[in-house]
Every structure is written in structure tokens, then in C-alpha cells.
C-alpha atoms as a PDB file:
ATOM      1  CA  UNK A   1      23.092 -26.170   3.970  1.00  0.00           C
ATOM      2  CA  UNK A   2      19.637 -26.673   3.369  1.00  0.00           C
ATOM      3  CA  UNK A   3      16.364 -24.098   2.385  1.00  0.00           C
ATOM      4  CA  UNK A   4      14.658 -22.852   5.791  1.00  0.00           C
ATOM      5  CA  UNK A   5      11.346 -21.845   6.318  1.00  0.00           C
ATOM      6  CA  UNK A   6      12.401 -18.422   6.350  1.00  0.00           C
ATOM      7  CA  UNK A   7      13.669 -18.707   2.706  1.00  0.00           C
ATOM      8  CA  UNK A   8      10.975 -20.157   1.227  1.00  0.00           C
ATOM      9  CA  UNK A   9       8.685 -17.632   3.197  1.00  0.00           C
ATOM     10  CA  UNK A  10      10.990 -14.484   1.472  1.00  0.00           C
ATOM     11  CA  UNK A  11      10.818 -16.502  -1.957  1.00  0.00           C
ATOM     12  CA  UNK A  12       6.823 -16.560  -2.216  1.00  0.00           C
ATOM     13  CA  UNK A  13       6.422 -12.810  -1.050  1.00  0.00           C
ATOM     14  CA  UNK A  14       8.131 -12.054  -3.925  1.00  0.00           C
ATOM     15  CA  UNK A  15       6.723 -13.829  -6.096  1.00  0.00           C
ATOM     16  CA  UNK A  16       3.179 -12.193  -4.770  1.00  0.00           C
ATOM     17  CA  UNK A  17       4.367  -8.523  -4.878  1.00  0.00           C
ATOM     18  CA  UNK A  18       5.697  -9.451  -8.442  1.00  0.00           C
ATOM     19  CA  UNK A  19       2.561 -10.910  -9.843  1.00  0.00           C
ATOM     20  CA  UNK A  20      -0.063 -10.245  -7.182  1.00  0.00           C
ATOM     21  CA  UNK A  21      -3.015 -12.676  -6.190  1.00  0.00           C
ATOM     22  CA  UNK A  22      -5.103 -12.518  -8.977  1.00  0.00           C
ATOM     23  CA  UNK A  23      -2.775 -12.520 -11.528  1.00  0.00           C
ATOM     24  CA  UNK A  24      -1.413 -16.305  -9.237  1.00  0.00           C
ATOM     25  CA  UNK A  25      -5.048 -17.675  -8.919  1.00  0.00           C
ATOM     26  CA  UNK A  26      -4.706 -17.848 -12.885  1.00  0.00           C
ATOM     27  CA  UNK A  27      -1.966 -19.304 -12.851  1.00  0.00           C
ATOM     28  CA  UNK A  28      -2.781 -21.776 -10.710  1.00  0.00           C
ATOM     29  CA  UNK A  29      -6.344 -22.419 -12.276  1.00  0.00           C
ATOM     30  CA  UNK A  30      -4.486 -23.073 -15.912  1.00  0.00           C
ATOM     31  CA  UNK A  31      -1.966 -25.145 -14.351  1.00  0.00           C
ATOM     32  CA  UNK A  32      -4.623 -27.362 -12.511  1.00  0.00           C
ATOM     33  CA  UNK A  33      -6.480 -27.322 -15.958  1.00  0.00           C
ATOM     34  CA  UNK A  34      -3.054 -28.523 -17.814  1.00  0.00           C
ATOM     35  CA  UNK A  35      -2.737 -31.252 -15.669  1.00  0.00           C
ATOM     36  CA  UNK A  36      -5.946 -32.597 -15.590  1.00  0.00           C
ATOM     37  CA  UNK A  37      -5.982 -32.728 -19.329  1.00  0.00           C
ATOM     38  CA  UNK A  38      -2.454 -34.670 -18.481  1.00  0.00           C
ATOM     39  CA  UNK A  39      -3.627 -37.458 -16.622  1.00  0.00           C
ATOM     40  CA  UNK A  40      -6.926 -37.384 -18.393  1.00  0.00           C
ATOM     41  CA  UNK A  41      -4.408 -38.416 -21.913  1.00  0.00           C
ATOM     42  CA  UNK A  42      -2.618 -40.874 -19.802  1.00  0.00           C
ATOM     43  CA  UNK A  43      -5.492 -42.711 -18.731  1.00  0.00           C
ATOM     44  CA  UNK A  44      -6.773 -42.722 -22.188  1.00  0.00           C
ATOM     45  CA  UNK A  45      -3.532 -44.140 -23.723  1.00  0.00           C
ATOM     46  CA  UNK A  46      -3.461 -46.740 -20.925  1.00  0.00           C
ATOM     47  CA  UNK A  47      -6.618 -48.609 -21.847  1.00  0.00           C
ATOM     48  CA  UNK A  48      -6.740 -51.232 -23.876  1.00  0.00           C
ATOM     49  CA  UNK A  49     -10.156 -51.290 -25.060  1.00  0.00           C
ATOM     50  CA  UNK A  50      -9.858 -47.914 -26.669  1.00  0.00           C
ATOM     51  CA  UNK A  51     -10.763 -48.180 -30.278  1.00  0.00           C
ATOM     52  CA  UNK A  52      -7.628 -46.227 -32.220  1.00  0.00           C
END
């Protein structure tokens, strides 16, 4: 048995009616933040000619 479209659909109308729009454009702007920070520390730690 396997997650349908119609699931998924139910799922993420919850979630909006739980935290609403703007409260889930934060959430999405810190998480894009997070993870830029992320791969901006990997890249850093994967070049060599970084002076430590």
C-alpha cells in the first residue's frame, strides 16, 4: 500500500489550517536560510587552501 495523491493532498491542508500561510512562509524562509549556511560550511571544510 503506498501514499496517494489524495493523502498527501489531506496531509498539507492540515498542516495549512494548523499553522496558516504566513506562519509556513517562515518556516520555509529559515529552513532555506539553515541550509544555505549548511552547504555554505561544507564547502568551506572541503577546501584545501583554507588557512585553519
Amino acid at each position: 500500500m503506498s501514499i496517494g495523491f489524495w493523502q498527501i493532498l489531506v496531509v498539507l491542508l492540515i498542516i495549512v489550517l494548523i499553522f496558516g500561510t504566513s506562519r509556513m512562509k517562515s518556516m520555509g524562509s529559515d529552513l532555506g536560510k539553515a541550509l544555505k549556511g549548511f552547504k555554505k560550511e561544507i564547502k568551506e571544510e572541503d577546501d584545501p587552501n583554507r588557512d585553519s
